[in-house]
Protein backbone atom coordinates (compact mmCIF):
# COMPACT_ATOMS: atom_id res chain seq x y z
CA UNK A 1 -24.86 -13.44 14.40
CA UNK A 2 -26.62 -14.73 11.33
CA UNK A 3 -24.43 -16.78 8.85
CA UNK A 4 -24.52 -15.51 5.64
CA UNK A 5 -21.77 -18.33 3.43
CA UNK A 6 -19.27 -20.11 4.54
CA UNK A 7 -17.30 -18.83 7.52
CA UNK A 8 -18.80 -14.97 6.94
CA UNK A 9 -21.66 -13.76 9.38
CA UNK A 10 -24.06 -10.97 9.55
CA UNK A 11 -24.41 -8.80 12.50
CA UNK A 12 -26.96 -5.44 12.31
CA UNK A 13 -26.29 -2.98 14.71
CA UNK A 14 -28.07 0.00 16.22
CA UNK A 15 -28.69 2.69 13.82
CA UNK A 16 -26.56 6.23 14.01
CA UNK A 17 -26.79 9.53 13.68
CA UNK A 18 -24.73 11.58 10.92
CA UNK A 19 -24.77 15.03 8.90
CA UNK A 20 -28.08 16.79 8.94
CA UNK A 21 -29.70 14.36 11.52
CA UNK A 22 -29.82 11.73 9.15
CA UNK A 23 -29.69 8.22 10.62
CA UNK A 24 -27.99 5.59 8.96
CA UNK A 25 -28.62 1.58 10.15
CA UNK A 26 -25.43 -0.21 10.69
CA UNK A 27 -24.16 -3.93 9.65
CA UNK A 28 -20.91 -5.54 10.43
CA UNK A 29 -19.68 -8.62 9.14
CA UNK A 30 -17.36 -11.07 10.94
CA UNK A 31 -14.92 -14.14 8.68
CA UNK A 32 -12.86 -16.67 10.51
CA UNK A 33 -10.21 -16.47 8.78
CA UNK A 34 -8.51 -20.18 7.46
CA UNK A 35 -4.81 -19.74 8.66
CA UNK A 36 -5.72 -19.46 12.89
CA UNK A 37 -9.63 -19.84 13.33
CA UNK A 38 -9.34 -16.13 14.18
CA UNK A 39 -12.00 -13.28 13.52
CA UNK A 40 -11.66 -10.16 11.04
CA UNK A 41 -14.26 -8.01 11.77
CA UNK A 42 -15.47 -5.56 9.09
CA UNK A 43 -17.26 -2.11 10.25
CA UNK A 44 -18.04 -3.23 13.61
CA UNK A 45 -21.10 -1.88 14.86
CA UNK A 46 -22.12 -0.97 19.01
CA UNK A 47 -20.24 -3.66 20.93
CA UNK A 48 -23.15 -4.39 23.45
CA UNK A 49 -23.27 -7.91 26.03
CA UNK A 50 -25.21 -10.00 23.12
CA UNK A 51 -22.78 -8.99 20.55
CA UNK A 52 -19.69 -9.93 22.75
CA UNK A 53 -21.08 -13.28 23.82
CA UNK A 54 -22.01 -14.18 20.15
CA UNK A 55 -18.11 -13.19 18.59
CA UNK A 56 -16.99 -14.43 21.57
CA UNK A 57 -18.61 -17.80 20.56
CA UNK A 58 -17.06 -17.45 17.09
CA UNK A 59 -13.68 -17.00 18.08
CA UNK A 60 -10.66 -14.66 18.86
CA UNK A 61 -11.00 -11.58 16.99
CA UNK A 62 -7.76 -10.85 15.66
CA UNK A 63 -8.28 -7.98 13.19
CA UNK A 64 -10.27 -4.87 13.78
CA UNK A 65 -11.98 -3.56 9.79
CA UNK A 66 -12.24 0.46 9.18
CA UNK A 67 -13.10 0.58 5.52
CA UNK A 68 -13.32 4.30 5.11
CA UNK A 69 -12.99 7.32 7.16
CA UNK A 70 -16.74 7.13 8.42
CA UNK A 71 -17.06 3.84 9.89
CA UNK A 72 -15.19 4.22 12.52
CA UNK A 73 -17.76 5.10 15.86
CA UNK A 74 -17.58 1.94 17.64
CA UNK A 75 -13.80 1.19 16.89
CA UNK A 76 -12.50 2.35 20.32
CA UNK A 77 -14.75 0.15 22.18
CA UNK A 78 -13.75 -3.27 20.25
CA UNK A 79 -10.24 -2.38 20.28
CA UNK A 80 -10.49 -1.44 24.24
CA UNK A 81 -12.33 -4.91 24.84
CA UNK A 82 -9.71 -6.91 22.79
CA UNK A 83 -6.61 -5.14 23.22
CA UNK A 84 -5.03 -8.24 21.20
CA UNK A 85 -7.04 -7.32 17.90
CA UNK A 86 -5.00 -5.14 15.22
CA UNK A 87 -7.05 -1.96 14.01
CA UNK A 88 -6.42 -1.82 10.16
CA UNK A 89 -7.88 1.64 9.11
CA UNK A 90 -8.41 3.35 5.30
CA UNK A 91 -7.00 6.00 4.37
CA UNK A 92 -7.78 9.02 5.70
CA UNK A 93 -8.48 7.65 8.86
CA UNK A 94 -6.48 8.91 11.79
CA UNK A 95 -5.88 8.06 15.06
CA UNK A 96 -7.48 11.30 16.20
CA UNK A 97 -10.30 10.48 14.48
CA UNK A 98 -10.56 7.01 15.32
CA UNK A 99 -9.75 7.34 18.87
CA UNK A 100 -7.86 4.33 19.19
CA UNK A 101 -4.20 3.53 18.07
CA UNK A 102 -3.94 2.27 14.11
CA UNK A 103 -1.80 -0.74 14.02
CA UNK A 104 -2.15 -0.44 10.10
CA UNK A 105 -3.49 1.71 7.07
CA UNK A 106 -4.58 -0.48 4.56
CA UNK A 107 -3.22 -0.33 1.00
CA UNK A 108 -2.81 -2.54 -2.12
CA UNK A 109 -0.85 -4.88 -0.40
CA UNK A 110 -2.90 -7.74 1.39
CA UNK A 111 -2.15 -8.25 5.41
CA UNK A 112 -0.24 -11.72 5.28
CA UNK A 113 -2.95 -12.73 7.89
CA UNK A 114 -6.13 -12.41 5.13
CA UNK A 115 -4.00 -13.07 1.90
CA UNK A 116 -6.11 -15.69 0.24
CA UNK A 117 -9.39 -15.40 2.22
CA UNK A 118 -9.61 -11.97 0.86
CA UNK A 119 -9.11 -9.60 -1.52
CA UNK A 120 -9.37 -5.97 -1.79
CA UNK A 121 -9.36 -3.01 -3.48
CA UNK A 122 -9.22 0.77 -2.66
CA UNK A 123 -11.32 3.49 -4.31
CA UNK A 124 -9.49 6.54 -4.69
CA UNK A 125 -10.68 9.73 -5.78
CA UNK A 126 -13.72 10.48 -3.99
CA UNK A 127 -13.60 13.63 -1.89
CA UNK A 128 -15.96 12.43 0.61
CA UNK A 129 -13.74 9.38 1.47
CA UNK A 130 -11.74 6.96 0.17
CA UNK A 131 -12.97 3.59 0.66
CA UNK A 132 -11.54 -0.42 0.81
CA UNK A 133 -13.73 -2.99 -0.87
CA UNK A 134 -13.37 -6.68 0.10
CA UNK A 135 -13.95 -9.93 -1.74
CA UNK A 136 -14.30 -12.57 1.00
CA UNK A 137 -13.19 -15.79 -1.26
CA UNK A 138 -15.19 -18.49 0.83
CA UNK A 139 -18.19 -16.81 0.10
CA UNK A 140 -17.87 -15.26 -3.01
CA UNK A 141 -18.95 -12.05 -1.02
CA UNK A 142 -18.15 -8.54 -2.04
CA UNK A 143 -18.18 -5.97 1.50
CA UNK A 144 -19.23 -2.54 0.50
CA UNK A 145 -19.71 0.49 3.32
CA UNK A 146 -20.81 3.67 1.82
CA UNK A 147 -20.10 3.63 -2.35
CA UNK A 148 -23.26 1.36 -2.70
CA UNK A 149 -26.20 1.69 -0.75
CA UNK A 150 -29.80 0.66 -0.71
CA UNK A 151 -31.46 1.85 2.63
CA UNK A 152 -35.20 0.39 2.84
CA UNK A 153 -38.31 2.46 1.58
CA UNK A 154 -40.02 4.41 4.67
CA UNK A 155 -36.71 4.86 6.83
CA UNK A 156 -36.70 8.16 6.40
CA UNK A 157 -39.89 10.84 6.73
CA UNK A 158 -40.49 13.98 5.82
CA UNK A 159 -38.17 16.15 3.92
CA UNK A 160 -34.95 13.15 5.00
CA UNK A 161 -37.26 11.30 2.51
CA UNK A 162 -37.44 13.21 -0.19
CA UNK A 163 -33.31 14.30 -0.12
CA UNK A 164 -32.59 10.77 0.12
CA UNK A 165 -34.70 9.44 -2.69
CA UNK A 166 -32.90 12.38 -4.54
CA UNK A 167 -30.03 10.91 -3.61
CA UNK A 168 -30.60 7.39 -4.37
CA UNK A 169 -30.05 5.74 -0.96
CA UNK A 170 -33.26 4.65 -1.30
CA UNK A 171 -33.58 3.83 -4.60
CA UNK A 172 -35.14 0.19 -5.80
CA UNK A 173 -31.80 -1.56 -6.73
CA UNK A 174 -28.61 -1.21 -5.15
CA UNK A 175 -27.09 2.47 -5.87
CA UNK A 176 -24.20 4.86 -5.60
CA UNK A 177 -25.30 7.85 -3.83
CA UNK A 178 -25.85 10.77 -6.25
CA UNK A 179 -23.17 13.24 -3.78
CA UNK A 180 -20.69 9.88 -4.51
CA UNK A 181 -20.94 10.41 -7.75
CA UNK A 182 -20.21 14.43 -7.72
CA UNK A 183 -17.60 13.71 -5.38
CA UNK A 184 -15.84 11.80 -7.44
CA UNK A 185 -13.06 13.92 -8.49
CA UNK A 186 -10.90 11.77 -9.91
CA UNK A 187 -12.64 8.95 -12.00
CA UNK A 188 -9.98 7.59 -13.59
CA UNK A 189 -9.04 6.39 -10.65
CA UNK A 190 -12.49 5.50 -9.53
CA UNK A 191 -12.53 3.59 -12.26
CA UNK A 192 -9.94 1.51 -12.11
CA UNK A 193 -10.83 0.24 -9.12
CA UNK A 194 -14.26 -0.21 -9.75
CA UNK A 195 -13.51 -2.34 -13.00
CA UNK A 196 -11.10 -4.47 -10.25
CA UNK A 197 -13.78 -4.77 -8.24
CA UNK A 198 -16.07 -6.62 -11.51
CA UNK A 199 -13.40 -8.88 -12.14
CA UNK A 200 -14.65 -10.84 -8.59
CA UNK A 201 -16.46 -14.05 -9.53
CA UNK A 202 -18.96 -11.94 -6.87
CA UNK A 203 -22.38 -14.03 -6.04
CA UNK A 204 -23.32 -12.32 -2.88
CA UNK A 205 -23.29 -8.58 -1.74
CA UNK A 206 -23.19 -7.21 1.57
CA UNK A 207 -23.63 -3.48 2.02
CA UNK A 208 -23.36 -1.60 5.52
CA UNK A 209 -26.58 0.49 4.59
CA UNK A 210 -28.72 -1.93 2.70
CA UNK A 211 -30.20 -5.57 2.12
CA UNK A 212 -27.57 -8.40 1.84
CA UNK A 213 -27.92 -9.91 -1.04
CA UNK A 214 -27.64 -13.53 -1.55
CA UNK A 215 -27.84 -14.07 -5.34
CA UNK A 216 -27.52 -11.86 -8.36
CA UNK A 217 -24.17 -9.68 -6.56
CA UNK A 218 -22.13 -8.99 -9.81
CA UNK A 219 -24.88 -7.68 -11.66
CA UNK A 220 -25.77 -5.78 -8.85
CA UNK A 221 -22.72 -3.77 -9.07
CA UNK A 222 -22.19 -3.65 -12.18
CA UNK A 223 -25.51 -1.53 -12.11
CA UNK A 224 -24.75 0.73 -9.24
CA UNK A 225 -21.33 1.69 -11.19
CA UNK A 226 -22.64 2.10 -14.32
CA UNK A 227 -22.37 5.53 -14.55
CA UNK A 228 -18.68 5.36 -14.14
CA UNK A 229 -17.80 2.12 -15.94
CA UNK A 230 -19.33 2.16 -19.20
């Protein structure tokens, strides 16, 4: 685990396979939260022997994070390995899909358990999925999964390359994927969400498919959204 602010750590998993062969790295992040000293874990990536030893050092993990209806591949295995953990899903999630029981779909209201470490807000309106965005207070860290992405140059080869430059996952600065953007069916909803999201007194970013940021977060996002906030 690598500490990225106060009480918030950095854990990058194994990288997976999605749509078209493409593989995607993965990044959880872990918070203690202030009320109990326990864990909320956000996206949680392969549960392997290291990565149980070092959460196990942390804490108890008490709440299990899927922000959207992707990240959910590893969500099984955490909750079967801490039955005690609630699984807080986004909608469009199901219990199908997830393979584990939902204790709780995630909606404007805060959980009482993270009401004042966090924030969040969801993005509606996206056909692709419809994602939760987190503000972890301590920090001043915004959590982002799939809406803004900046995989590294050379991950990809061959024609992977050249679709996802296209597509601006691998684009210089932090960016929301062209298909996001068509996607977006809805953007007045998208954008009131997004212009929640810019009201965070953000300094860090943390994105499940690119470099965490530790400075200049804010202005970060209010570039990868301005196509839809003006």
């Amino acid at each position: 685990m690598t500490p990225f602010g106060s009480e918030l750590w950095l854990y990058d998993g194994p990288a997976v396979t999605g749509a078209a062969g493409f593989q995607f790295p993965t990044r959880m992040a872990v918070a203690r939260l202030p009320n109990d000293g326990g864990l909320w874990v956000w996206s949680p990536v392969a549960l392997t022997h290291d990565v149980r030893i070092a959460i196990d050092a942390l804490g108890a993990v008490r709440h299990l994070i899927a922000p959207n209806s992707l990240h959910h591949t590893f969500l099984s295995e955490w909750a079967a390995a801490y039955p005690d953990a609630r699984v807080h899903a986004a909608p469009g999630l199901t219990r199908q899909v997830a393979g584990t029981e939902i204790h709780s779909a995630m909606g404007d209201e805060l959980d009482p358990d993270w009401a004042g470490a966090m924030e969040q807000v969801i993005v509606r309106g996206n056909r692709i999925t419809t994602e939760v965005v987190f503000f972890h207070r301590e920090s001043a860290t915004v959590l982002v999964t799939d809406l803004v992405q900046q995989i590294p140059k050379g991950w990809y080869r061959g024609w992977r390359a050249v679709v996802a430059r296209l597509d601006l996952m691998t684009a210089p600065v932090p960016s929301v994927p062209r298909k996001f953007r068509v996607a977006t069916t809805d953007k007045v909803a998208a954008r009131d969400a997004v212009k929640r999201i810019l009201e965070w007194p953000a300094q860090r970013l943390v994105m499940a498919h690119g470099t965490p940021m530790q400075i200049g977060g804010q202005e970060a996002l209010r570039h990868a959204f301005g196509w839809l906030v003006r």
